[in-house]
ModelCIF file with pLDDT and N, C-alpha, C, O atoms, coordinates in Angstrom:
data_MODEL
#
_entry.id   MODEL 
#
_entity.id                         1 
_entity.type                       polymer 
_entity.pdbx_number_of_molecules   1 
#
_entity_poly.entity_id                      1 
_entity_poly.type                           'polypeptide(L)' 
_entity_poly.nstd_linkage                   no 
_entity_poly.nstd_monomer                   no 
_entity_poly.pdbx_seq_one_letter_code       
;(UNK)(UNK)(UNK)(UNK)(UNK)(UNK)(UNK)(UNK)(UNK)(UNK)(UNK)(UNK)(UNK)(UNK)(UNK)(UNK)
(UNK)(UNK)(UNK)(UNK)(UNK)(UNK)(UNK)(UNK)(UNK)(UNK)(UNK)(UNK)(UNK)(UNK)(UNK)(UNK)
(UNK)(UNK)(UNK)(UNK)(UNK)(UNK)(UNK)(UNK)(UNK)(UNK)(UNK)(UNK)
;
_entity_poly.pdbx_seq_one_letter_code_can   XXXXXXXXXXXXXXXXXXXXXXXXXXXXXXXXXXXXXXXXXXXX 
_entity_poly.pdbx_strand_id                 A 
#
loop_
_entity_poly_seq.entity_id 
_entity_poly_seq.num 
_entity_poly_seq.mon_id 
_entity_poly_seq.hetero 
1 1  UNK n 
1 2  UNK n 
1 3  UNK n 
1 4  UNK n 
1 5  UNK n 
1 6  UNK n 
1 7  UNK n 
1 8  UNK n 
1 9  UNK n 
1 10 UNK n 
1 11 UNK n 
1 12 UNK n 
1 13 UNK n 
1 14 UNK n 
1 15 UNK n 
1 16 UNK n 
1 17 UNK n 
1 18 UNK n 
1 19 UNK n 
1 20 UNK n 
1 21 UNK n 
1 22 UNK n 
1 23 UNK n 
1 24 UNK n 
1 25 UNK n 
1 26 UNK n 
1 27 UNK n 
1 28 UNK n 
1 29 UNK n 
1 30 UNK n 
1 31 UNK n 
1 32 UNK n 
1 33 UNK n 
1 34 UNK n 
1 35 UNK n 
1 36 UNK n 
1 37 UNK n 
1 38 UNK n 
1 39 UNK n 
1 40 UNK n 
1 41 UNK n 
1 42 UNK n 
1 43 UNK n 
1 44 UNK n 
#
_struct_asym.id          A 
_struct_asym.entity_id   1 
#
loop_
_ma_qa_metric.id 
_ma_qa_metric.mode 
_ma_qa_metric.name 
_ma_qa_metric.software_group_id 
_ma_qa_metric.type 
1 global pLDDT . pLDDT 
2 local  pLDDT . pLDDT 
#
_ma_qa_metric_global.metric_id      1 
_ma_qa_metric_global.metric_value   85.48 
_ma_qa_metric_global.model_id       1 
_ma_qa_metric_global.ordinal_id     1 
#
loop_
_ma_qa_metric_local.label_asym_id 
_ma_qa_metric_local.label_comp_id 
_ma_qa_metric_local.label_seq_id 
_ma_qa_metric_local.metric_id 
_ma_qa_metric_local.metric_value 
_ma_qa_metric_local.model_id 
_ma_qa_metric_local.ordinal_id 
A UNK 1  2 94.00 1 1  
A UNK 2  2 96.00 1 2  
A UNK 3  2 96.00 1 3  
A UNK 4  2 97.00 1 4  
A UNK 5  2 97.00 1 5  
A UNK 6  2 97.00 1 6  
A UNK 7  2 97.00 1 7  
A UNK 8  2 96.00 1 8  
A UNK 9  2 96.00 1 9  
A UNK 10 2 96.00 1 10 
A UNK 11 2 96.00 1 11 
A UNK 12 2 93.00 1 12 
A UNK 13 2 90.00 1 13 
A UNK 14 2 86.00 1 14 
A UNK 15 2 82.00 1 15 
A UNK 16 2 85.00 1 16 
A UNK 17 2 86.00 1 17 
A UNK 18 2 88.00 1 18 
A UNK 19 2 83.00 1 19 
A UNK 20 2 82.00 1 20 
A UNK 21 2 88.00 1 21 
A UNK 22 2 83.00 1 22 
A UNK 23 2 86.00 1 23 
A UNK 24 2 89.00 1 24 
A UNK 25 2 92.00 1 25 
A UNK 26 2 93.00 1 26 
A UNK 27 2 93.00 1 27 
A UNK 28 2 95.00 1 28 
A UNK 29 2 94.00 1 29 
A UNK 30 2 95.00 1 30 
A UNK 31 2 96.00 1 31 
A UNK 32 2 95.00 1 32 
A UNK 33 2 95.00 1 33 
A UNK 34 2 95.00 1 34 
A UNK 35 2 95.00 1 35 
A UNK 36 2 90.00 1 36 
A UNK 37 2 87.00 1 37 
A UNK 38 2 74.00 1 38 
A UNK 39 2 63.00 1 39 
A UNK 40 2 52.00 1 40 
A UNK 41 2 46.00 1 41 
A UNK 42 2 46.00 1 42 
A UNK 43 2 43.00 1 43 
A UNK 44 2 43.00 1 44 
#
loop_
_atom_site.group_PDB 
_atom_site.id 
_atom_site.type_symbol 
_atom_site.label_atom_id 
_atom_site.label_alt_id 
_atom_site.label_comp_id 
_atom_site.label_asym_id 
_atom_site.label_entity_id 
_atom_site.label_seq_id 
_atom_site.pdbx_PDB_ins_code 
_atom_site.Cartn_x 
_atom_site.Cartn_y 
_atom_site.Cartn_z 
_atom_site.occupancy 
_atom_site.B_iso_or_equiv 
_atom_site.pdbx_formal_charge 
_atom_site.auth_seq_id 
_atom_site.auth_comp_id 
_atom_site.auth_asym_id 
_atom_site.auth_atom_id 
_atom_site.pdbx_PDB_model_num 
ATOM 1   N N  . UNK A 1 1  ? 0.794  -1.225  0.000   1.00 94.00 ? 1  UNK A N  1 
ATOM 2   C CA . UNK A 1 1  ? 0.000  0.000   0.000   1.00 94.00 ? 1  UNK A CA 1 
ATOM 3   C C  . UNK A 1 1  ? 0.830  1.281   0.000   1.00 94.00 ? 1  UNK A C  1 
ATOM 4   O O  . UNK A 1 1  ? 0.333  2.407   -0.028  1.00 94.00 ? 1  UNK A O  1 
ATOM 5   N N  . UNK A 1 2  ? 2.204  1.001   0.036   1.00 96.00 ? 2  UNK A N  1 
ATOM 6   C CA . UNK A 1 2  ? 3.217  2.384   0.514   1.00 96.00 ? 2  UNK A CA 1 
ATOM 7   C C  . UNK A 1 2  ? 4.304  1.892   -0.664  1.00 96.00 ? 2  UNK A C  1 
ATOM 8   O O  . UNK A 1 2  ? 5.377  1.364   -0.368  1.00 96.00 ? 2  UNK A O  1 
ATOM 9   N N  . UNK A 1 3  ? 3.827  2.166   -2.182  1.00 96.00 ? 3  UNK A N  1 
ATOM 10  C CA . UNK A 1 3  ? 5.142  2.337   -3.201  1.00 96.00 ? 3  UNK A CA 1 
ATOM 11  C C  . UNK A 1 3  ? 6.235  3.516   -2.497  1.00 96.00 ? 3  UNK A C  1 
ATOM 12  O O  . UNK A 1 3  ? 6.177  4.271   -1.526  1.00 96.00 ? 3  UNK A O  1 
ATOM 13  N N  . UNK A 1 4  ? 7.209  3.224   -3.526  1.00 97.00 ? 4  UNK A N  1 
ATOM 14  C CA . UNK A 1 4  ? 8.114  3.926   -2.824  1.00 97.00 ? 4  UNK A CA 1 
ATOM 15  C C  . UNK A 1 4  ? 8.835  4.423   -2.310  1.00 97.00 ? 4  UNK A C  1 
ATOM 16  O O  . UNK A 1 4  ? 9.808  4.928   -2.869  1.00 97.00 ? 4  UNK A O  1 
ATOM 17  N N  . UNK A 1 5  ? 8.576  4.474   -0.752  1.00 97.00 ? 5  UNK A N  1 
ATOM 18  C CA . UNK A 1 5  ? 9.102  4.213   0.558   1.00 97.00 ? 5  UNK A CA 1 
ATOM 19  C C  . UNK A 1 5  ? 9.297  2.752   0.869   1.00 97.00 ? 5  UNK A C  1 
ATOM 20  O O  . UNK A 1 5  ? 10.293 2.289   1.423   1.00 97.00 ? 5  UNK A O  1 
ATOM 21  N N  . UNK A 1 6  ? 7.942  1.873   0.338   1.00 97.00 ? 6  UNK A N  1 
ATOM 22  C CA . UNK A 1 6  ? 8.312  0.711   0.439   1.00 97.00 ? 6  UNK A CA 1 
ATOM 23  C C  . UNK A 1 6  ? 8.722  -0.193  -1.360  1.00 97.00 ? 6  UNK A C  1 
ATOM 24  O O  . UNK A 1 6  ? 7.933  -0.878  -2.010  1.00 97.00 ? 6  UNK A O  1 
ATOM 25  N N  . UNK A 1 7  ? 9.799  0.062   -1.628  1.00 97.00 ? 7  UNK A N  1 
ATOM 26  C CA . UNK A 1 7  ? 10.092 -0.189  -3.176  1.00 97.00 ? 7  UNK A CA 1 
ATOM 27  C C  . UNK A 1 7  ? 10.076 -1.400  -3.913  1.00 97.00 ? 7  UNK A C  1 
ATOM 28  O O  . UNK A 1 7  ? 11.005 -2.023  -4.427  1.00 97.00 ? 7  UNK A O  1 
ATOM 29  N N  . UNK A 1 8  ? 8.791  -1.637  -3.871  1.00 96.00 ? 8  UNK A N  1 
ATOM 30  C CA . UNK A 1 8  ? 8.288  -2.511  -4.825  1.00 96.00 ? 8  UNK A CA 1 
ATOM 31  C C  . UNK A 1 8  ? 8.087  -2.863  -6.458  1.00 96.00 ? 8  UNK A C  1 
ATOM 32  O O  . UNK A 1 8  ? 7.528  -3.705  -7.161  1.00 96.00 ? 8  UNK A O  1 
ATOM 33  N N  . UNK A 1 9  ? 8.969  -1.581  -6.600  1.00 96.00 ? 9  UNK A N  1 
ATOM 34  C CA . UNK A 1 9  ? 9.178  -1.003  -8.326  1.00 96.00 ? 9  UNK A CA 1 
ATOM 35  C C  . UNK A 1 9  ? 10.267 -1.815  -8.458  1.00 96.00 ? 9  UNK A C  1 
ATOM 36  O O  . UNK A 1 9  ? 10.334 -2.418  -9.530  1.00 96.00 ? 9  UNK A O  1 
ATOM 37  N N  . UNK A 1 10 ? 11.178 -2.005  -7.628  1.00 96.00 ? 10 UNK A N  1 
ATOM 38  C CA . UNK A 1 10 ? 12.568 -2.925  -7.522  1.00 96.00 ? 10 UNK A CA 1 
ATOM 39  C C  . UNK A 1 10 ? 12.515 -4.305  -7.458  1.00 96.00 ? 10 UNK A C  1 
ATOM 40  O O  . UNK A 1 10 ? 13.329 -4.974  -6.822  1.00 96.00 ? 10 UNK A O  1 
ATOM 41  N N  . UNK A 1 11 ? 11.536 -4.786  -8.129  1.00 96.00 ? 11 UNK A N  1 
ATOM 42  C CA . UNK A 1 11 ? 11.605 -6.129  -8.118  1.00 96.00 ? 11 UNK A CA 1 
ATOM 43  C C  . UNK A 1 11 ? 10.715 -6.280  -9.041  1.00 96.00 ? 11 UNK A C  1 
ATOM 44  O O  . UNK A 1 11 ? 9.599  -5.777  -9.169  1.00 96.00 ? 11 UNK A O  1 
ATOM 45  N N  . UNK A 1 12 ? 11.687 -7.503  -10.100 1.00 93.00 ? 12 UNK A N  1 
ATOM 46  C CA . UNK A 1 12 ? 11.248 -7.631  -11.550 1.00 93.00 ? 12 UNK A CA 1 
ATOM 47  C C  . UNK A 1 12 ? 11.557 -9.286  -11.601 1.00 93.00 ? 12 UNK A C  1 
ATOM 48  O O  . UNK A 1 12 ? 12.050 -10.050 -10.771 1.00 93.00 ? 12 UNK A O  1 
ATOM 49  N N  . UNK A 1 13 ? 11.042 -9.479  -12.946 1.00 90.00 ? 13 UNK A N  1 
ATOM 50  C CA . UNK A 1 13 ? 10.978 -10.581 -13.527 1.00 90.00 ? 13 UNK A CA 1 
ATOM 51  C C  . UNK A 1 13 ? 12.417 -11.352 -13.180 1.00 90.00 ? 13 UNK A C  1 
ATOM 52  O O  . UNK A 1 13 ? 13.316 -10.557 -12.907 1.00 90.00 ? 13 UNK A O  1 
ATOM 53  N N  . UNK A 1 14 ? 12.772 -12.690 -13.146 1.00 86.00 ? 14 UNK A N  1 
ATOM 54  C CA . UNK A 1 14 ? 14.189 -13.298 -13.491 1.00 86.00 ? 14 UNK A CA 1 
ATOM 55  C C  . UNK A 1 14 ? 14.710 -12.626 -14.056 1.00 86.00 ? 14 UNK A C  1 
ATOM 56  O O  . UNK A 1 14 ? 15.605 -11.875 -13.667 1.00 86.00 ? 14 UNK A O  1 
ATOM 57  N N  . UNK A 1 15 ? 14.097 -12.777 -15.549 1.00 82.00 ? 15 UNK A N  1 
ATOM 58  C CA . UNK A 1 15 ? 14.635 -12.657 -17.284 1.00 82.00 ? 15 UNK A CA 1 
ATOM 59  C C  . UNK A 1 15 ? 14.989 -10.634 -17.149 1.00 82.00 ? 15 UNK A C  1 
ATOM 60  O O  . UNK A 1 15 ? 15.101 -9.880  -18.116 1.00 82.00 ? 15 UNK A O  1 
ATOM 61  N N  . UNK A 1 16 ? 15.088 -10.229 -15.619 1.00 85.00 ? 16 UNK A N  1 
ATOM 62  C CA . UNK A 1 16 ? 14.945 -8.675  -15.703 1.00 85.00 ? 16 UNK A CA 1 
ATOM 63  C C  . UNK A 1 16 ? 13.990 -8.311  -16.300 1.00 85.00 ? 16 UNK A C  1 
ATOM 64  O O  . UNK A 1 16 ? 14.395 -7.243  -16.759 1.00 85.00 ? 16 UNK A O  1 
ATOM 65  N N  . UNK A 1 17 ? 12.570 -8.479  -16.775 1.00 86.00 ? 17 UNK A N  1 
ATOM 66  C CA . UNK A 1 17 ? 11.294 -7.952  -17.580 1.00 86.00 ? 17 UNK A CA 1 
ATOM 67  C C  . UNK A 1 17 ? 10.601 -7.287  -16.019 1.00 86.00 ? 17 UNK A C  1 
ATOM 68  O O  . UNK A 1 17 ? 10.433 -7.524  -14.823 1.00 86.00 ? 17 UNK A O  1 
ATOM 69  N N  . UNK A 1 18 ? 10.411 -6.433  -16.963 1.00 88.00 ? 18 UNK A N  1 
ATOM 70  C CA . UNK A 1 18 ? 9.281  -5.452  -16.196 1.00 88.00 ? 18 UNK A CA 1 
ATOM 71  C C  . UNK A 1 18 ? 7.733  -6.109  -15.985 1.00 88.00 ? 18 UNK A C  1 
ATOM 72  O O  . UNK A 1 18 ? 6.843  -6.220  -16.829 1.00 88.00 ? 18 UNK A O  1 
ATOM 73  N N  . UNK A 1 19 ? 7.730  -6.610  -14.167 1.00 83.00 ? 19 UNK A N  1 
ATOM 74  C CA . UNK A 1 19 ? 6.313  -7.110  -14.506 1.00 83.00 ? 19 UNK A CA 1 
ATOM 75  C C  . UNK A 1 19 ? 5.326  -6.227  -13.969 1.00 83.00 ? 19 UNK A C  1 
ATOM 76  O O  . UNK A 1 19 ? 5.526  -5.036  -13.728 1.00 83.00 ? 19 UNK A O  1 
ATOM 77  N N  . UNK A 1 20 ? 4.180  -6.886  -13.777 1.00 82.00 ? 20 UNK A N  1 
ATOM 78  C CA . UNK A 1 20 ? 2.763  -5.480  -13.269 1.00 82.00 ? 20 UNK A CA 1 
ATOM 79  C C  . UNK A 1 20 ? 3.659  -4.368  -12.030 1.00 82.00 ? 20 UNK A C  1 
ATOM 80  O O  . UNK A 1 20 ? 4.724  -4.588  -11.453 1.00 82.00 ? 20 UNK A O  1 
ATOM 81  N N  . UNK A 1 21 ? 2.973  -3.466  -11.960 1.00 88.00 ? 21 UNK A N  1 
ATOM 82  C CA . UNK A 1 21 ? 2.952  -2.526  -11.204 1.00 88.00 ? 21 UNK A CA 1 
ATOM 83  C C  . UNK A 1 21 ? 1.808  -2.001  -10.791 1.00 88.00 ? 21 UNK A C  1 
ATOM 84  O O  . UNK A 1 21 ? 0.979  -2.098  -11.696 1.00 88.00 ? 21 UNK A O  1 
ATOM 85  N N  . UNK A 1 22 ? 1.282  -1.378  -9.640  1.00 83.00 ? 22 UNK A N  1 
ATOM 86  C CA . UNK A 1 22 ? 0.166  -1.196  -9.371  1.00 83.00 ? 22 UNK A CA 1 
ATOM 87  C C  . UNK A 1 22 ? -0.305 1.050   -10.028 1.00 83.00 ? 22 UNK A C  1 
ATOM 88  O O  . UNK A 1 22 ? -1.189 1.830   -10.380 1.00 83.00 ? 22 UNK A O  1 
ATOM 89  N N  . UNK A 1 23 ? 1.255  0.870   -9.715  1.00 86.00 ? 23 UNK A N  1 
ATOM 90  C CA . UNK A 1 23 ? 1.035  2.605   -10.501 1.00 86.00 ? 23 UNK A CA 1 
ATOM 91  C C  . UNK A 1 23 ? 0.588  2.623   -11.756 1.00 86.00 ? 23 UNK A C  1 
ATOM 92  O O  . UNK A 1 23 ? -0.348 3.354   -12.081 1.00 86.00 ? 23 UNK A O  1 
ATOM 93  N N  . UNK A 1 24 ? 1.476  1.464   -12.981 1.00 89.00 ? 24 UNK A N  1 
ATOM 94  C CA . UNK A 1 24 ? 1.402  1.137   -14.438 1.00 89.00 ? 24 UNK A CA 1 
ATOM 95  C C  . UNK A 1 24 ? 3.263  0.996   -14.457 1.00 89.00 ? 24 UNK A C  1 
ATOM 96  O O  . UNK A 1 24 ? 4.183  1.580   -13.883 1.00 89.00 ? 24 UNK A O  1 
ATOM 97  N N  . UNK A 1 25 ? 3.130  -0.248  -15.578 1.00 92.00 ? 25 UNK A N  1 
ATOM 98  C CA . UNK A 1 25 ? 4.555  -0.150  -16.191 1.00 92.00 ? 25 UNK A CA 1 
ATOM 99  C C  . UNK A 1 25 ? 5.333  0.805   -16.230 1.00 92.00 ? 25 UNK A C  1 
ATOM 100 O O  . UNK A 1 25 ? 6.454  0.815   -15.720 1.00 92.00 ? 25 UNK A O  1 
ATOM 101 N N  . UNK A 1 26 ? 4.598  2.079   -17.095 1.00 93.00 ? 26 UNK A N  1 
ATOM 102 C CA . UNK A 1 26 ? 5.639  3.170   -17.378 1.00 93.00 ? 26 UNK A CA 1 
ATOM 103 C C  . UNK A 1 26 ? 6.399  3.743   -15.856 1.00 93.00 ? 26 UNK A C  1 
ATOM 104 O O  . UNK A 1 26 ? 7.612  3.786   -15.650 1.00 93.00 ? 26 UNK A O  1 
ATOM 105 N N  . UNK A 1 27 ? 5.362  4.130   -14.951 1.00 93.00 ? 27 UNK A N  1 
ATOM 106 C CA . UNK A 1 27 ? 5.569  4.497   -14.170 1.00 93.00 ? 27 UNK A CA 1 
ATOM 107 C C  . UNK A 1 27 ? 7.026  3.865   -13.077 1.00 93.00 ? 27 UNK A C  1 
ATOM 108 O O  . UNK A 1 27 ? 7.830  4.486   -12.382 1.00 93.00 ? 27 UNK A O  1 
ATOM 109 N N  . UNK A 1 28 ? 6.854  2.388   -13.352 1.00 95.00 ? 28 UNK A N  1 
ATOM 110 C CA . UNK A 1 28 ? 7.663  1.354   -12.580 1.00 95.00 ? 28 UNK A CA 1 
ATOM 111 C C  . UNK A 1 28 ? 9.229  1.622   -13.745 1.00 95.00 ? 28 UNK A C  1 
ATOM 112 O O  . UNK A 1 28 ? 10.425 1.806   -13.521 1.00 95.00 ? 28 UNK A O  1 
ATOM 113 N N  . UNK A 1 29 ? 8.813  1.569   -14.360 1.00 94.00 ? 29 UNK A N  1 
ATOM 114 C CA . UNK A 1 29 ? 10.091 2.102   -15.625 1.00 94.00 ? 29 UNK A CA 1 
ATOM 115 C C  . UNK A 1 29 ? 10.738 3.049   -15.194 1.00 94.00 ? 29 UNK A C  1 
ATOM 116 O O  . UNK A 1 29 ? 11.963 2.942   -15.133 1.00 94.00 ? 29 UNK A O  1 
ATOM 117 N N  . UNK A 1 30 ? 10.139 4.146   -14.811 1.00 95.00 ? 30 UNK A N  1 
ATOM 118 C CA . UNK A 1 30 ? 10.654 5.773   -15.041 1.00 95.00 ? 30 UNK A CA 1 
ATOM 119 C C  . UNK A 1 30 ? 10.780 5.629   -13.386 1.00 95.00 ? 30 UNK A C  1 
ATOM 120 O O  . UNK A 1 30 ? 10.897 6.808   -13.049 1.00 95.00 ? 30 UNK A O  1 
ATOM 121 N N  . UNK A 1 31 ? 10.808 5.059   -12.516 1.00 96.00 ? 31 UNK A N  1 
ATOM 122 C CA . UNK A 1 31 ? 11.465 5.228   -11.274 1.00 96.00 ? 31 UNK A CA 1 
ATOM 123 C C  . UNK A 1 31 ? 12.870 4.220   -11.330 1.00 96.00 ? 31 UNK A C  1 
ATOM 124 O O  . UNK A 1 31 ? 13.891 4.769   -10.914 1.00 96.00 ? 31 UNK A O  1 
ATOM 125 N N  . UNK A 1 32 ? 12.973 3.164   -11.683 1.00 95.00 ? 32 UNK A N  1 
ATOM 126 C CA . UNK A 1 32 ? 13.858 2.595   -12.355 1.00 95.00 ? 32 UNK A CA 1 
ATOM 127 C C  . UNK A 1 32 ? 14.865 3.387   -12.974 1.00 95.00 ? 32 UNK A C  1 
ATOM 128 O O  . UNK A 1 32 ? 16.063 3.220   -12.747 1.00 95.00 ? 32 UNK A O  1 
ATOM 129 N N  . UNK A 1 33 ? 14.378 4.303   -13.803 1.00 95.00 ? 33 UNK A N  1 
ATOM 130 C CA . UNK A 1 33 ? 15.661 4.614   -14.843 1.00 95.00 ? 33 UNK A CA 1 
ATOM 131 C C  . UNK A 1 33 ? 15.730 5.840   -13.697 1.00 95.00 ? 33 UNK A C  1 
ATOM 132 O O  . UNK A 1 33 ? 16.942 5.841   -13.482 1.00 95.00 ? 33 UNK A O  1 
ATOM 133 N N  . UNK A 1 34 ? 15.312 6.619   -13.051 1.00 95.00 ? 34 UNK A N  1 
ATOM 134 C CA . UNK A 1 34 ? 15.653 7.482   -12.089 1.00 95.00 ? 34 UNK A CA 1 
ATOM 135 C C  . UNK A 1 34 ? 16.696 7.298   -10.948 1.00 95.00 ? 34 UNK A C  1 
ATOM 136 O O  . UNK A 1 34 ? 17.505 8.107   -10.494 1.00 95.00 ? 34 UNK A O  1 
ATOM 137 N N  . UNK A 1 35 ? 16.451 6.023   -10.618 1.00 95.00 ? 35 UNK A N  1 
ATOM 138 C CA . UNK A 1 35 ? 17.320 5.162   -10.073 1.00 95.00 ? 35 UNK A CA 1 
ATOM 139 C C  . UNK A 1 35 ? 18.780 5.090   -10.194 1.00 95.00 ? 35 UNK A C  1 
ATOM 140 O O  . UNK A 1 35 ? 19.721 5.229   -9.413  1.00 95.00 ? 35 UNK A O  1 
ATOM 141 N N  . UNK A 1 36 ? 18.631 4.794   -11.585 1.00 90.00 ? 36 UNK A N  1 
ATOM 142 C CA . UNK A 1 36 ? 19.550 4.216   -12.328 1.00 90.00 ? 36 UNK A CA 1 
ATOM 143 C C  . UNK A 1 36 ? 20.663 5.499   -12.379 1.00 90.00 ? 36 UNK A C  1 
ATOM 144 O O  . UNK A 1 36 ? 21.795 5.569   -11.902 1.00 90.00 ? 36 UNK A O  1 
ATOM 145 N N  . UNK A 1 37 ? 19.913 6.430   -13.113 1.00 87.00 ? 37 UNK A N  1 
ATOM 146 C CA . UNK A 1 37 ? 20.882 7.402   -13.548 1.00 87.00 ? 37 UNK A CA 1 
ATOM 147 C C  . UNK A 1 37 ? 21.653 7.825   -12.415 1.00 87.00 ? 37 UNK A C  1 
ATOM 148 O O  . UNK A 1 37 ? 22.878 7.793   -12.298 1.00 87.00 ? 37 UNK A O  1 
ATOM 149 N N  . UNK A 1 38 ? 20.668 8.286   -11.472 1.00 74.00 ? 38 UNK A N  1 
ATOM 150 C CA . UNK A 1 38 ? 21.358 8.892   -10.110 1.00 74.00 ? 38 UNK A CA 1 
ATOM 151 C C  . UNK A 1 38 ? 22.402 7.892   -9.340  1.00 74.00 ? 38 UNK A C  1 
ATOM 152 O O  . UNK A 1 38 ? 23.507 8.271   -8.952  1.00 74.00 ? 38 UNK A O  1 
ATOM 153 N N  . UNK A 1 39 ? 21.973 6.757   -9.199  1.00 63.00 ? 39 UNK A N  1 
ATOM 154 C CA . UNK A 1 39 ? 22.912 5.221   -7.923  1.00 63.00 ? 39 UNK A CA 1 
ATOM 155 C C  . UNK A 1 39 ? 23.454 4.346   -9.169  1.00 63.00 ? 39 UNK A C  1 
ATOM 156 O O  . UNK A 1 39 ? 24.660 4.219   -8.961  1.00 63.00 ? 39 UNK A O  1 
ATOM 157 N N  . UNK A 1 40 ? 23.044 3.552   -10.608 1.00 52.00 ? 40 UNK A N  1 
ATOM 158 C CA . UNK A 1 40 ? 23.693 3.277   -11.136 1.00 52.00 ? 40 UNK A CA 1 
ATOM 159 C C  . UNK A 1 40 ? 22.895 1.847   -10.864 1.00 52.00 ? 40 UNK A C  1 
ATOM 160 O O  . UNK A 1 40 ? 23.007 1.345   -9.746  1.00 52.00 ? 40 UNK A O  1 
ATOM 161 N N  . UNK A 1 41 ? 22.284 1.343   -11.634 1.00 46.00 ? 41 UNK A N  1 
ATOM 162 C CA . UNK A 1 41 ? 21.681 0.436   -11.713 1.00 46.00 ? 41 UNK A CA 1 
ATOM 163 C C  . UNK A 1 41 ? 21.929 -1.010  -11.791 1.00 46.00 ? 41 UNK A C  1 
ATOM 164 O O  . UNK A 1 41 ? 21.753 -1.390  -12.949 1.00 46.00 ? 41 UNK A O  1 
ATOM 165 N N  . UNK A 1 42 ? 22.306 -2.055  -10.919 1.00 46.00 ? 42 UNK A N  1 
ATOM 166 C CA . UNK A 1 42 ? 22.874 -3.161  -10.511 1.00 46.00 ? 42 UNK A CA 1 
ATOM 167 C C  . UNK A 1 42 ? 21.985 -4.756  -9.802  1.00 46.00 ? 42 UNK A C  1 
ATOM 168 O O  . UNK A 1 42 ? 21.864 -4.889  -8.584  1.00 46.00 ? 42 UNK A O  1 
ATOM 169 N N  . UNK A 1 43 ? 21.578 -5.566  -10.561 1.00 43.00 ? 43 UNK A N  1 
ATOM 170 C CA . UNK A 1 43 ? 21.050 -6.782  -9.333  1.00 43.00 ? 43 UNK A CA 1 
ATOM 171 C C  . UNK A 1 43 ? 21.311 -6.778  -8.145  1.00 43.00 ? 43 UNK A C  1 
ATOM 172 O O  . UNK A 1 43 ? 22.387 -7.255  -7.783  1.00 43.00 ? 43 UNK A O  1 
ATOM 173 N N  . UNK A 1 44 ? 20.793 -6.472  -7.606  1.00 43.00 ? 44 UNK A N  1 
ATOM 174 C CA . UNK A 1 44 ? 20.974 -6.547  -5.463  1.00 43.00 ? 44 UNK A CA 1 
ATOM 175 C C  . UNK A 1 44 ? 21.376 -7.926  -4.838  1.00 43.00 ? 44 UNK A C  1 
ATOM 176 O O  . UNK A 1 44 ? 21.497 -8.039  -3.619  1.00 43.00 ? 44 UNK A O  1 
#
């Protein structure tokens, strides 16, 4: 119930595929690549 803070955008498919999101894909995308650009985007 708390995207976010609680980051549930951070967890994807095996194959790395983008699966549902409750915001929408794009949305789960574009926090992702926000992510990315700023910390540098890596498997945990």
């Amino acid at each position: 119930p708390i995207p976010i803070f609680i980051p549930c955008h951070r967890v994807v498919g095996t194959d790395g595929s983008l699966t549902g999101y409750r915001g929408g894909i794009e949305i789960k995308r574009g926090l992702l690549e926000l992510e990315s650009r700023a910390g540098g985007n890596r498997h945990a």
